[in-house]
PDB file of N, CA and C in Angstrom:
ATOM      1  N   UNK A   1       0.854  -1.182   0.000  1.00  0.00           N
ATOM      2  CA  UNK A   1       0.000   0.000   0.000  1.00  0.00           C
ATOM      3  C   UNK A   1       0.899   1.244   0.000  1.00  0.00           C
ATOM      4  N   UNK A   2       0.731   1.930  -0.711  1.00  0.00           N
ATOM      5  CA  UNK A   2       1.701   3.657  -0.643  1.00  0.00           C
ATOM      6  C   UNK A   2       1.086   4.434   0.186  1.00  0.00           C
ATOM      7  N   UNK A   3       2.321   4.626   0.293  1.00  0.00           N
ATOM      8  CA  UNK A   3       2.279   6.046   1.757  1.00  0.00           C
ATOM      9  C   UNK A   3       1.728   7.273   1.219  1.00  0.00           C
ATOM     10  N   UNK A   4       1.627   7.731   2.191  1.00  0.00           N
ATOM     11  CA  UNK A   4       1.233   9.844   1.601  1.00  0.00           C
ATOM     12  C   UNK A   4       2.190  10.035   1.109  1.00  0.00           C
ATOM     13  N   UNK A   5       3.670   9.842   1.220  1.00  0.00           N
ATOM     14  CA  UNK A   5       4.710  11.119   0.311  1.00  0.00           C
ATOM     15  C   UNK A   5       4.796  10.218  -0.904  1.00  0.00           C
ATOM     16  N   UNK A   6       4.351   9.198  -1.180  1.00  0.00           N
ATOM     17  CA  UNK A   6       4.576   8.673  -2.405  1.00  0.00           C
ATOM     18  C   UNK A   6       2.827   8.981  -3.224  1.00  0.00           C
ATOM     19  N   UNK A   7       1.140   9.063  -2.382  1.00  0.00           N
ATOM     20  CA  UNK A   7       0.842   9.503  -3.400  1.00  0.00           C
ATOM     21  C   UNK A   7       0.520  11.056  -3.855  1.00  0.00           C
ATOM     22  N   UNK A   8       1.587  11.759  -2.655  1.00  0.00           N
ATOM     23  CA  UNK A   8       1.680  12.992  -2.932  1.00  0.00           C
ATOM     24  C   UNK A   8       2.707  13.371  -4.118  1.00  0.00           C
ATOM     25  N   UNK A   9       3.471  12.549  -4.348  1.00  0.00           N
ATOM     26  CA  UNK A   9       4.731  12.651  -5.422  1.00  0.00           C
ATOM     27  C   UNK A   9       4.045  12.287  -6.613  1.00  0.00           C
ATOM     28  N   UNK A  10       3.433  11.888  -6.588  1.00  0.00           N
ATOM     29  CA  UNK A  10       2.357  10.944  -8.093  1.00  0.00           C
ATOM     30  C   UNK A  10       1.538  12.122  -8.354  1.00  0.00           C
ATOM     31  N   UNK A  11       0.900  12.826  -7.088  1.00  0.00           N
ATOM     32  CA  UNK A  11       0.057  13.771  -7.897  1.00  0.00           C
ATOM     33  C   UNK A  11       0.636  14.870  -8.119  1.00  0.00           C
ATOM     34  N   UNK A  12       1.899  15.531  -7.776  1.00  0.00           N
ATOM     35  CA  UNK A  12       2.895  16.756  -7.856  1.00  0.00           C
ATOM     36  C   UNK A  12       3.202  16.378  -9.879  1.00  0.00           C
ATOM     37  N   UNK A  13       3.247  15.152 -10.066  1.00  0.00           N
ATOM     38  CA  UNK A  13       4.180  15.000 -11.059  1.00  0.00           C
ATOM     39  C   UNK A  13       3.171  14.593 -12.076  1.00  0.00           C
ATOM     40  N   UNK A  14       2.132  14.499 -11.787  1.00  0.00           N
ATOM     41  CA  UNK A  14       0.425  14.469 -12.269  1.00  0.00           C
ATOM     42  C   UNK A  14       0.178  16.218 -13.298  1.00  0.00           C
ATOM     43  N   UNK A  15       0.362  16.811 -12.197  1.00  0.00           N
ATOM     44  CA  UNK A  15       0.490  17.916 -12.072  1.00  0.00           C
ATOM     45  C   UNK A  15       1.189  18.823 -12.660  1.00  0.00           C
ATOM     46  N   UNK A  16       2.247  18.897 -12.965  1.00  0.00           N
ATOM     47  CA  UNK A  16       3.374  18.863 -13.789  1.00  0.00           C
ATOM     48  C   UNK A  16       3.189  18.925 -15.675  1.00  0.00           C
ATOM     49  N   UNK A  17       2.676  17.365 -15.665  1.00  0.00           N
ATOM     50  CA  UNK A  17       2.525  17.148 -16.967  1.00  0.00           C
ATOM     51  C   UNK A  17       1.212  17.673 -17.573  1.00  0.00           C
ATOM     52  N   UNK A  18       0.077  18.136 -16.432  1.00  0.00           N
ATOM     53  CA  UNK A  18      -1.247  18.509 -17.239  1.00  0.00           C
ATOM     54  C   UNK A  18      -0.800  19.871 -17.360  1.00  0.00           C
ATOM     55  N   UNK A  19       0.089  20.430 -16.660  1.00  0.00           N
ATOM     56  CA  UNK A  19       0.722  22.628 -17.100  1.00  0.00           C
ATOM     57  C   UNK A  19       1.463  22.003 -18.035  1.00  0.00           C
ATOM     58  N   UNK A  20       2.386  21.412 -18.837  1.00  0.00           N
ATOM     59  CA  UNK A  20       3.282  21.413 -19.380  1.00  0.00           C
ATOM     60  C   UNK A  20       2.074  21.061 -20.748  1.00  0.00           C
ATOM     61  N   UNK A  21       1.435  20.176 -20.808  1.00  0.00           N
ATOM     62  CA  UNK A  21      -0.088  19.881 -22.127  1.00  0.00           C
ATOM     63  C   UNK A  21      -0.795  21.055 -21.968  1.00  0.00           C
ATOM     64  N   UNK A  22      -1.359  21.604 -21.385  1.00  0.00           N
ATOM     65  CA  UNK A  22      -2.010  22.920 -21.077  1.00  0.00           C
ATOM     66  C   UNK A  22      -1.269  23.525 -21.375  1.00  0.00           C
ATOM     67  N   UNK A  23      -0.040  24.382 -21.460  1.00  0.00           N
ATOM     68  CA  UNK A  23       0.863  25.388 -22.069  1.00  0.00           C
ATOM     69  C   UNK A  23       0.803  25.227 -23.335  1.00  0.00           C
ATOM     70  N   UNK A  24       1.386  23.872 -23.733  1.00  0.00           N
ATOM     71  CA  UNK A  24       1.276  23.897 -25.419  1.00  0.00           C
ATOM     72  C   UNK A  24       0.340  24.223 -26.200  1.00  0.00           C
ATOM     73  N   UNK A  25      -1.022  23.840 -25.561  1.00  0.00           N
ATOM     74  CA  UNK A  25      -2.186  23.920 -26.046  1.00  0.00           C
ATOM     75  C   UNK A  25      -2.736  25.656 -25.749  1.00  0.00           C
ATOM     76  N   UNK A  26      -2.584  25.884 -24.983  1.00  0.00           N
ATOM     77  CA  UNK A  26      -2.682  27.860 -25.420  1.00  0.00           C
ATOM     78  C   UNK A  26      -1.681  28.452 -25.866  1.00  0.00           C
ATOM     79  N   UNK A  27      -0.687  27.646 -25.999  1.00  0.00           N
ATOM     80  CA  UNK A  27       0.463  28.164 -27.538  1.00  0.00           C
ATOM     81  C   UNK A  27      -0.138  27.854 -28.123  1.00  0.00           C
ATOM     82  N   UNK A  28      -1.020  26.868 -28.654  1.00  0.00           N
ATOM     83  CA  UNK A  28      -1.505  26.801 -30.259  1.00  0.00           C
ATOM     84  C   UNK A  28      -2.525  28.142 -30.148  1.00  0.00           C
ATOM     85  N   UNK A  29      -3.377  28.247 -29.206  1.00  0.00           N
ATOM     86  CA  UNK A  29      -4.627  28.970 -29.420  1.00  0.00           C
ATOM     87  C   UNK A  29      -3.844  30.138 -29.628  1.00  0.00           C
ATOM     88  N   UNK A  30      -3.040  30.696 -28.824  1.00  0.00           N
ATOM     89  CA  UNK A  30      -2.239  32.004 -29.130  1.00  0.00           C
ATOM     90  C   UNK A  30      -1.918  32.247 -30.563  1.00  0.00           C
ATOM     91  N   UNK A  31      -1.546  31.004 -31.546  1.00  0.00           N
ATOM     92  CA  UNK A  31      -1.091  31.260 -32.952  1.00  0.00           C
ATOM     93  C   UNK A  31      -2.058  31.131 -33.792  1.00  0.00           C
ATOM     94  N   UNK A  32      -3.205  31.444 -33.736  1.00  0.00           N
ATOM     95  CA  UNK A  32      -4.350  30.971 -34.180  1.00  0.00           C
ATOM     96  C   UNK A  32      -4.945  32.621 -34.599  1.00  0.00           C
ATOM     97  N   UNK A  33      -5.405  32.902 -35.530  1.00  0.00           N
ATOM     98  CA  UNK A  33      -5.855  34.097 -35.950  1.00  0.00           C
ATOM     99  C   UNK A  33      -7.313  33.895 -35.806  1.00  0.00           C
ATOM    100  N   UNK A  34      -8.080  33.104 -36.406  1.00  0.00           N
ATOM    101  CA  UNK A  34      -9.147  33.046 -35.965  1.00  0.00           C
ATOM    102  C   UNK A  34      -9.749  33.035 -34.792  1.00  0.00           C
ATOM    103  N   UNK A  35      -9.168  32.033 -33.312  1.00  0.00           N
ATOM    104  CA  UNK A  35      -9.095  32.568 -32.068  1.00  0.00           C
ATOM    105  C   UNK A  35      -9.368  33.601 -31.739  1.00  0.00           C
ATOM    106  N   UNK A  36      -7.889  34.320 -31.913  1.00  0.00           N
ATOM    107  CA  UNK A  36      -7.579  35.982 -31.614  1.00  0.00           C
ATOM    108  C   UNK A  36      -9.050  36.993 -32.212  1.00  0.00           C
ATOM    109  N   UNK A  37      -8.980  36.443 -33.283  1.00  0.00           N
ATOM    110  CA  UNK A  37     -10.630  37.409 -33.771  1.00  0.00           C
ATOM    111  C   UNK A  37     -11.596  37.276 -33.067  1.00  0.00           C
ATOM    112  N   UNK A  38     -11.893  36.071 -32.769  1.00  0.00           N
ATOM    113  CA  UNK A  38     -13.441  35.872 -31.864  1.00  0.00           C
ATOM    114  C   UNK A  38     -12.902  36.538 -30.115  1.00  0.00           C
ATOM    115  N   UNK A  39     -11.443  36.400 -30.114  1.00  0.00           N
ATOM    116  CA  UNK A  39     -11.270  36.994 -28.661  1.00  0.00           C
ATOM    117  C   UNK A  39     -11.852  38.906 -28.899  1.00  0.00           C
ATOM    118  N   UNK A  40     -10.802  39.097 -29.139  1.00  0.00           N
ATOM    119  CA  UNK A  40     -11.363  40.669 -29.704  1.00  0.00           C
ATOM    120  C   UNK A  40     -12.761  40.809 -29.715  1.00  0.00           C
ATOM    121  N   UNK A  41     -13.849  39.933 -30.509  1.00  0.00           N
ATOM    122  CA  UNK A  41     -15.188  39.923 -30.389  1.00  0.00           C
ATOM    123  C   UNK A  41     -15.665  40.134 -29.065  1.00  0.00           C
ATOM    124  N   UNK A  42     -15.224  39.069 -28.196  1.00  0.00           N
ATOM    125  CA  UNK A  42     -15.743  38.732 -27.161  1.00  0.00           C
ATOM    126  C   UNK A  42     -15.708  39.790 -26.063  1.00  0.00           C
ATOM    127  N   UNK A  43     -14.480  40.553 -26.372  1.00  0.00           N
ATOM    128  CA  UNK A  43     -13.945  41.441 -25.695  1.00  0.00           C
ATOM    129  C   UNK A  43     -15.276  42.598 -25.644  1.00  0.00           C
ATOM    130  N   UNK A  44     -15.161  42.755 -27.073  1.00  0.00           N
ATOM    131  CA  UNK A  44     -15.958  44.070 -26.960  1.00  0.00           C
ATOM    132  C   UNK A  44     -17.347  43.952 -26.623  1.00  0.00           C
ATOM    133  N   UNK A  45     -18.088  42.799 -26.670  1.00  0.00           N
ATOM    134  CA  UNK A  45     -19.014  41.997 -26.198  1.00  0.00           C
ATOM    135  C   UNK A  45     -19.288  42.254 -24.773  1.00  0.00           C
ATOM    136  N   UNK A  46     -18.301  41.666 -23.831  1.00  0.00           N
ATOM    137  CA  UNK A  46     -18.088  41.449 -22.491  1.00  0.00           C
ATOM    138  C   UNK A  46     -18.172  43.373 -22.285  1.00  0.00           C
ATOM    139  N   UNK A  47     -17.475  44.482 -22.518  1.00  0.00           N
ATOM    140  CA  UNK A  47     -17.596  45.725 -22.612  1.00  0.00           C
ATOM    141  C   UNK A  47     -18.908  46.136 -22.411  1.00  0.00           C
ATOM    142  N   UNK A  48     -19.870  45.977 -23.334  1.00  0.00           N
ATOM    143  CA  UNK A  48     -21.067  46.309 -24.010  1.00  0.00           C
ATOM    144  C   UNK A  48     -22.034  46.201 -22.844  1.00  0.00           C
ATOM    145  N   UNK A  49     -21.775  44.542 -22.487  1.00  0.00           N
ATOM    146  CA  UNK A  49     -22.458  43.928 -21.273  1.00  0.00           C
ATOM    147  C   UNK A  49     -22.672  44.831 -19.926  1.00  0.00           C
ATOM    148  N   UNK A  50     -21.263  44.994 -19.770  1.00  0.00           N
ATOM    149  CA  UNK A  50     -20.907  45.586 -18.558  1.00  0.00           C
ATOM    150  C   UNK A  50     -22.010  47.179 -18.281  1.00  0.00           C
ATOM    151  N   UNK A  51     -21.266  47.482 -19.289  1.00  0.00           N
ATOM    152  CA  UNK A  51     -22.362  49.095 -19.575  1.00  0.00           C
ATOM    153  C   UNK A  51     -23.783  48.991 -19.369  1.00  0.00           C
ATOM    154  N   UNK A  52     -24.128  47.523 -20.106  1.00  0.00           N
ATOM    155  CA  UNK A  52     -25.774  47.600 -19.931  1.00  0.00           C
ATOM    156  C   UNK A  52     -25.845  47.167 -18.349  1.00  0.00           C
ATOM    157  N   UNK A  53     -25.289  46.403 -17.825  1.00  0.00           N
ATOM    158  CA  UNK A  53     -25.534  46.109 -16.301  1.00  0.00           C
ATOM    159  C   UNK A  53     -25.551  47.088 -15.552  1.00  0.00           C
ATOM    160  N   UNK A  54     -24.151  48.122 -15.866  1.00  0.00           N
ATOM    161  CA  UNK A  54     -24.266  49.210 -14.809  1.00  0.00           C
ATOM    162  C   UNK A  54     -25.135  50.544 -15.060  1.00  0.00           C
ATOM    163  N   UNK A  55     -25.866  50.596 -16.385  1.00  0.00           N
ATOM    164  CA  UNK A  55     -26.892  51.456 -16.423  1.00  0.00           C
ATOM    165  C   UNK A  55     -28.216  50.734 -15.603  1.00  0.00           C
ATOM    166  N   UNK A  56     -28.369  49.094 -15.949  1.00  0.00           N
ATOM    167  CA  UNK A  56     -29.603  49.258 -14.979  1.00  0.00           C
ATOM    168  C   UNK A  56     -29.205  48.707 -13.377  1.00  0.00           C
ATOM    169  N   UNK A  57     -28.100  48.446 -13.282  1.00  0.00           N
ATOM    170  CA  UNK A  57     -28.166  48.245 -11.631  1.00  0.00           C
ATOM    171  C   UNK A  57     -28.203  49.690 -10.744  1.00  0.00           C
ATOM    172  N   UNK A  58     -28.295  50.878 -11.378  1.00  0.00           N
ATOM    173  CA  UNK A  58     -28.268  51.876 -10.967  1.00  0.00           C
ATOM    174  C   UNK A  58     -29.733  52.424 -10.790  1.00  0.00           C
ATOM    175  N   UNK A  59     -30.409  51.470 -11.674  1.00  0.00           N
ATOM    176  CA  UNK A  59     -32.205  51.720 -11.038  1.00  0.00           C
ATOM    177  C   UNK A  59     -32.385  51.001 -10.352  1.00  0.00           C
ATOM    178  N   UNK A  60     -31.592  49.786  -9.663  1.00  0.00           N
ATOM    179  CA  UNK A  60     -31.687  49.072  -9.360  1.00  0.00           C
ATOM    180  C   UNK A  60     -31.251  49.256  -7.573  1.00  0.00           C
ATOM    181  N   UNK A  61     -30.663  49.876  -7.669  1.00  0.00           N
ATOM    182  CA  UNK A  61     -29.824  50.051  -6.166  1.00  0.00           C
ATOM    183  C   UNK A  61     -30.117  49.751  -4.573  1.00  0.00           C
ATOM    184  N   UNK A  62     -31.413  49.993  -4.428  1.00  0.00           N
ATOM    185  CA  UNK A  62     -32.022  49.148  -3.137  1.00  0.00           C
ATOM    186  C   UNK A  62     -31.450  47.825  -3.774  1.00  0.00           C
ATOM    187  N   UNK A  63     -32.498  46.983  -4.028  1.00  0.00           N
ATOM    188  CA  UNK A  63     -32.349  45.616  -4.487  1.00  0.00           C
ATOM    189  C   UNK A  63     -30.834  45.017  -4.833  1.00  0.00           C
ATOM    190  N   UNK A  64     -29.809  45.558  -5.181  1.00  0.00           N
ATOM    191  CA  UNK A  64     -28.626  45.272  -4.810  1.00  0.00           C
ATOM    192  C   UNK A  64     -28.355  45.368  -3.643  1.00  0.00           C
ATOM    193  N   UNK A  65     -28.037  46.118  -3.112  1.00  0.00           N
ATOM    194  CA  UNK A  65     -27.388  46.511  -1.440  1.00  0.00           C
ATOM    195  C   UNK A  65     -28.910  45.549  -0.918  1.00  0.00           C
ATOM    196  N   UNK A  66     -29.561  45.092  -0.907  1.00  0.00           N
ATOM    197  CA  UNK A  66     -30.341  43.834  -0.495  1.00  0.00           C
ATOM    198  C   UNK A  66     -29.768  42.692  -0.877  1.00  0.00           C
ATOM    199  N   UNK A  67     -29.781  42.309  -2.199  1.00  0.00           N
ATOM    200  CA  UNK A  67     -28.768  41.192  -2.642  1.00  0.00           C
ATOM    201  C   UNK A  67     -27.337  40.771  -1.800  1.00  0.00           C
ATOM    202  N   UNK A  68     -27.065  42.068  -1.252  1.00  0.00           N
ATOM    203  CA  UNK A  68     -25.500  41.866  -1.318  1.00  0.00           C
ATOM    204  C   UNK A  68     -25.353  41.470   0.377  1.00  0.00           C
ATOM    205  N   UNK A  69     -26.587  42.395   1.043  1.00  0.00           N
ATOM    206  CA  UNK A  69     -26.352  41.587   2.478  1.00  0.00           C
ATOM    207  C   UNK A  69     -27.158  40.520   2.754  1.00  0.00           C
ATOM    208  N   UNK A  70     -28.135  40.212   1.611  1.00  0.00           N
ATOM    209  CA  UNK A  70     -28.492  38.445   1.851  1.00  0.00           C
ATOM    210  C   UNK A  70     -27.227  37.832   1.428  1.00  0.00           C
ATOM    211  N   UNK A  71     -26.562  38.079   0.595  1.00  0.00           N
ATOM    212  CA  UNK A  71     -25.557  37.446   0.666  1.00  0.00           C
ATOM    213  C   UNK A  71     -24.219  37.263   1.447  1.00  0.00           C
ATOM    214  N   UNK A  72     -24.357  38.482   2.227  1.00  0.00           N
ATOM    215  CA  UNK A  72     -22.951  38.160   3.217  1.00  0.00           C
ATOM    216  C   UNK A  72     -24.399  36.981   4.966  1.00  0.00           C
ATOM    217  N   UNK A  73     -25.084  37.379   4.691  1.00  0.00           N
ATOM    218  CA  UNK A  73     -25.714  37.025   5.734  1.00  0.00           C
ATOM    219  C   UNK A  73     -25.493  35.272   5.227  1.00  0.00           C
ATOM    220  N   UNK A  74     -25.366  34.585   4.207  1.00  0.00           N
ATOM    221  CA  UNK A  74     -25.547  33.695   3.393  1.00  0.00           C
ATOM    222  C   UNK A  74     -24.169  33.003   4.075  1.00  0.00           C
ATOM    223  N   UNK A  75     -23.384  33.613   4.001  1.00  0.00           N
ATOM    224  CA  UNK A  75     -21.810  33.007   3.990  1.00  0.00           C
ATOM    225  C   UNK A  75     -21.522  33.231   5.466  1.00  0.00           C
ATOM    226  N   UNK A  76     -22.007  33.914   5.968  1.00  0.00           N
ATOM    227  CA  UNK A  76     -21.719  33.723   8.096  1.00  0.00           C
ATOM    228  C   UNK A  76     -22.769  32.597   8.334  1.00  0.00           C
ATOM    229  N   UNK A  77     -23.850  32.442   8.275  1.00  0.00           N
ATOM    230  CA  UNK A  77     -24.488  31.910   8.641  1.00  0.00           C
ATOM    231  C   UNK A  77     -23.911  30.178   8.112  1.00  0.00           C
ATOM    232  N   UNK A  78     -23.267  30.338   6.501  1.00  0.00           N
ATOM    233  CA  UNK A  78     -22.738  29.036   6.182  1.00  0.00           C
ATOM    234  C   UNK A  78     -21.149  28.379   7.171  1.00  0.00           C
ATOM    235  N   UNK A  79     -20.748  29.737   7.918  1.00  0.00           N
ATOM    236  CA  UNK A  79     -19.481  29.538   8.555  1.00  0.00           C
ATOM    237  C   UNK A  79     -20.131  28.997   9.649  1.00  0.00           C
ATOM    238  N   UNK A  80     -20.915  29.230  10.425  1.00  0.00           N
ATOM    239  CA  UNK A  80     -21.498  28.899  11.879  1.00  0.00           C
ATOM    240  C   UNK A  80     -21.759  27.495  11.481  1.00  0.00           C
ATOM    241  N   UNK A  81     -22.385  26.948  10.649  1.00  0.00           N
ATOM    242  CA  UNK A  81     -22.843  26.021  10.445  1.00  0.00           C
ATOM    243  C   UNK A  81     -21.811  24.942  10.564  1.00  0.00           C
ATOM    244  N   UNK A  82     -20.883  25.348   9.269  1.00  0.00           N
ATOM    245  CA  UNK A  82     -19.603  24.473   9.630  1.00  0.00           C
ATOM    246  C   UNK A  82     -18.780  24.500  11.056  1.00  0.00           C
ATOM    247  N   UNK A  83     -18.629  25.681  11.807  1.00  0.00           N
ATOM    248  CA  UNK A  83     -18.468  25.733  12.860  1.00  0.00           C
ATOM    249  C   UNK A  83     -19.087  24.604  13.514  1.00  0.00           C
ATOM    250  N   UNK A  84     -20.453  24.724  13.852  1.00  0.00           N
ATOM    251  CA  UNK A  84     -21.051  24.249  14.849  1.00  0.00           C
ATOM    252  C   UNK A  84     -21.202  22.430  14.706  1.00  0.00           C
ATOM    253  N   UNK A  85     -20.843  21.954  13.420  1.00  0.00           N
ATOM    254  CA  UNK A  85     -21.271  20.659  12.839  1.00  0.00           C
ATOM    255  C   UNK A  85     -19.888  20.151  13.034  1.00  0.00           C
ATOM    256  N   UNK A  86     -18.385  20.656  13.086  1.00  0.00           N
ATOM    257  CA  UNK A  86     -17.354  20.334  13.972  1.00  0.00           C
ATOM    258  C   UNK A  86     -17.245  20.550  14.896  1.00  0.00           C
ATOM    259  N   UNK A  87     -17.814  21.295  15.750  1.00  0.00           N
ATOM    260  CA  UNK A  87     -17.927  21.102  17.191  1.00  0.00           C
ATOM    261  C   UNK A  87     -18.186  20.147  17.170  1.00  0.00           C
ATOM    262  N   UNK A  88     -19.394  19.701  16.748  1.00  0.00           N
ATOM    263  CA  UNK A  88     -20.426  18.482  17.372  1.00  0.00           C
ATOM    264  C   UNK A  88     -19.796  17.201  16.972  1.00  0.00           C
ATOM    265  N   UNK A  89     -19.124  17.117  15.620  1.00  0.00           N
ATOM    266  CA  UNK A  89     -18.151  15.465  15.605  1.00  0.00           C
ATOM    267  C   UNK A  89     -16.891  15.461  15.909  1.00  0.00           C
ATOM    268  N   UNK A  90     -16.864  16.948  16.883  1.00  0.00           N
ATOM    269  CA  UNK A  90     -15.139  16.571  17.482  1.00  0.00           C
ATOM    270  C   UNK A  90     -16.161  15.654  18.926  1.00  0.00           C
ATOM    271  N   UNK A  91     -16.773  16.526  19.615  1.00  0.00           N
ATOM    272  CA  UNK A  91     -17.616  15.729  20.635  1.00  0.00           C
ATOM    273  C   UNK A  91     -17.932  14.204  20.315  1.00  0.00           C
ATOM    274  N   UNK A  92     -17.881  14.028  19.210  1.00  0.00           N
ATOM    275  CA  UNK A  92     -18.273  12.486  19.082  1.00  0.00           C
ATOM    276  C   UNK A  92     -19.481  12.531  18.682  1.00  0.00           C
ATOM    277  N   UNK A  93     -20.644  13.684  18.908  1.00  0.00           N
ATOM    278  CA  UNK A  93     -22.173  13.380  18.471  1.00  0.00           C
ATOM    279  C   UNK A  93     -22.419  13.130  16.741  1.00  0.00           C
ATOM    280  N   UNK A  94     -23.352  12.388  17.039  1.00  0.00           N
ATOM    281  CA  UNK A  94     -23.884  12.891  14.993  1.00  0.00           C
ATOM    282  C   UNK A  94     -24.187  13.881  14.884  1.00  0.00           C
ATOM    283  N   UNK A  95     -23.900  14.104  13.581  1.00  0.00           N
ATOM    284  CA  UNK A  95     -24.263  15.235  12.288  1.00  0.00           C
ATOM    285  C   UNK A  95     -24.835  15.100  11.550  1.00  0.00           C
ATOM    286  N   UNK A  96     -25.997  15.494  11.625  1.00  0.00           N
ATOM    287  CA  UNK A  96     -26.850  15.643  10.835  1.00  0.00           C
ATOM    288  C   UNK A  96     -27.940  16.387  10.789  1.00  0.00           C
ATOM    289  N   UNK A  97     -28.715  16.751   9.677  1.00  0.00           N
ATOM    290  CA  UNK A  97     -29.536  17.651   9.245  1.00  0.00           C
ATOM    291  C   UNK A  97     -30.917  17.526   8.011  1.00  0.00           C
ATOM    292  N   UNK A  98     -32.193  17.682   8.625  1.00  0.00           N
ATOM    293  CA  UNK A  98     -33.312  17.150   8.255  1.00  0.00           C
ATOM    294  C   UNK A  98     -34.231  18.297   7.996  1.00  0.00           C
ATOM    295  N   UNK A  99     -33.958  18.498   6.340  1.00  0.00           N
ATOM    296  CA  UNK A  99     -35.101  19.772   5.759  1.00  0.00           C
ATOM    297  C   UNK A  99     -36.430  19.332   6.137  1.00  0.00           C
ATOM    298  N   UNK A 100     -36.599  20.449   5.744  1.00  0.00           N
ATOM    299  CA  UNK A 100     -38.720  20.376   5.494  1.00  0.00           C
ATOM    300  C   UNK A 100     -39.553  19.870   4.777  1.00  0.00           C
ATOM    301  N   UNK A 101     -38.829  18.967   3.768  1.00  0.00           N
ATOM    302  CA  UNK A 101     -39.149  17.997   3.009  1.00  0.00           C
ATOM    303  C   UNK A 101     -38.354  17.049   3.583  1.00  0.00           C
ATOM    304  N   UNK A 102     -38.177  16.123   4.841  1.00  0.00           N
ATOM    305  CA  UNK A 102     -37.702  15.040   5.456  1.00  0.00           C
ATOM    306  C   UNK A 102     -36.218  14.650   4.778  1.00  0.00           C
ATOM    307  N   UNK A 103     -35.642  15.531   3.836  1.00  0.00           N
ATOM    308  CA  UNK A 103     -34.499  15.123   3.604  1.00  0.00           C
ATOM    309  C   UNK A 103     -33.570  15.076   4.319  1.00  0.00           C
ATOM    310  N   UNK A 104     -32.248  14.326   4.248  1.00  0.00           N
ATOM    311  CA  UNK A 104     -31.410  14.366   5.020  1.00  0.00           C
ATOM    312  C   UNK A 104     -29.740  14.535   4.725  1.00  0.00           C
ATOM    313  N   UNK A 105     -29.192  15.119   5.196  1.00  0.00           N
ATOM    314  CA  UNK A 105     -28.001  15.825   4.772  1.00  0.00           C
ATOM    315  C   UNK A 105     -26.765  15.343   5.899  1.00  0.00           C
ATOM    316  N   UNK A 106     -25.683  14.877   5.750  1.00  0.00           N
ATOM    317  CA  UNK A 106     -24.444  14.802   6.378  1.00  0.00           C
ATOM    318  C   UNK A 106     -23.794  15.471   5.793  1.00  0.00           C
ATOM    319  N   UNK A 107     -22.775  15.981   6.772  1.00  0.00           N
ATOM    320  CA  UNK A 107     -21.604  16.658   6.584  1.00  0.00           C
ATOM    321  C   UNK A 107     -20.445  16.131   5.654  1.00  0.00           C
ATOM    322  N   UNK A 108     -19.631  16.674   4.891  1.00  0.00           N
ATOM    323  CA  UNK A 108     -18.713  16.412   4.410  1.00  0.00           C
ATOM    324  C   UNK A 108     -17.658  16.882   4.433  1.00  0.00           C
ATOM    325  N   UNK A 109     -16.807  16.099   5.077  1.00  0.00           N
ATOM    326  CA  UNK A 109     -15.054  16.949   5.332  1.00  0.00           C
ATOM    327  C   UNK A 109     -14.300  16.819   4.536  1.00  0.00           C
ATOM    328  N   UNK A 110     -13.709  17.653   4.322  1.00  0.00           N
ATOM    329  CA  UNK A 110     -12.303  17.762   3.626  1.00  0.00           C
ATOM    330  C   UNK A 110     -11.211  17.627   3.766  1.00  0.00           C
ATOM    331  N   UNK A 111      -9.964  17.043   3.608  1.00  0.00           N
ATOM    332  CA  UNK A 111      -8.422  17.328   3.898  1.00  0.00           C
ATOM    333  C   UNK A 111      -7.267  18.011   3.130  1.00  0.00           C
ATOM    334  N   UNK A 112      -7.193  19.127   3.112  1.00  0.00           N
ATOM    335  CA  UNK A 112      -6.196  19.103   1.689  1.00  0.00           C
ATOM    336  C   UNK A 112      -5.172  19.962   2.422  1.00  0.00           C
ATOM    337  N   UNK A 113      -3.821  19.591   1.603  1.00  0.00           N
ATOM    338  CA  UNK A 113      -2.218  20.298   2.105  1.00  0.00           C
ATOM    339  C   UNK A 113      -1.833  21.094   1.413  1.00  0.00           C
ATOM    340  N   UNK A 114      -1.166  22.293   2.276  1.00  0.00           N
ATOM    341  CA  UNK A 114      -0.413  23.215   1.793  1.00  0.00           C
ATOM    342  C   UNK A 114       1.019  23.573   2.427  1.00  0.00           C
ATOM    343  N   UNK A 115       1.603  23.908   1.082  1.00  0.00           N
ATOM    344  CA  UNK A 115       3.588  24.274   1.579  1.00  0.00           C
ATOM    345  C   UNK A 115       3.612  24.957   2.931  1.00  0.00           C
ATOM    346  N   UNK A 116       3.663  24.250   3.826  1.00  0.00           N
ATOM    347  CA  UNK A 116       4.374  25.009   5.367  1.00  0.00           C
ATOM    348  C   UNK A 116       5.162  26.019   5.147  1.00  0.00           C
ATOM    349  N   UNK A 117       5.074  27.464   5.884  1.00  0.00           N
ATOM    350  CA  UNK A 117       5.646  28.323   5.650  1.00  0.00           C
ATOM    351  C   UNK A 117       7.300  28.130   6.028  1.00  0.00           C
TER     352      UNK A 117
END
């Protein structure tokens, strides 16, 4: 059975070879004229967009600044949650969670590593 530094070395070097295929492959798109044209398109496209959004989010302006603190209210309330659902399986209790339609939801953890400073 392999250890962690061996299938951490497999996926470093995994890793490796999909930037090194991925580089070549937006070197081709880079030499590509037709590409480059539809980019330019897109560009001025994405521009156009923008303008029309910020002419009407400006009639819009309650209803944003509403949007925007349902949405921070969205992401504390999602931190507590995770908070409180590791509290409860460091304690050892279950986790779990039962909508209003009898569904049922467990938690899902994650592990992932990063370069020690």
């Amino acid at each position: 059975m392999p250890d962690l530094k061996e299938i951490h070395s497999r996926i470093h070097e995994t890793k490796k070879e999909k930037k090194k295929l991925t580089g070549v492959y937006r070197d081709a798109l880079a030499q590509s004229k037709p590409y480059q044209d539809v980019l330019d398109e897109l560009k001025a496209l994405k521009t156009k967009k923008s303008q029309i959004e910020a002419t009407i989010r400006v009639d819009f302006t309650n209803d944003m600044e509403a949007l925007e603190r349902l949405a921070q209210g969205i992401k504390s309330d999602t931190e507590l949650l995770s908070d409180m659902a590791l509290t409860k399986f460091m304690k050892g209790e279950t986790v779990e969670i039962t909508d209003e339609n009898d569904v049922r939801y467990e938690p899902v953890f994650r592990v992932s590593f990063k370069k020690a400073a």
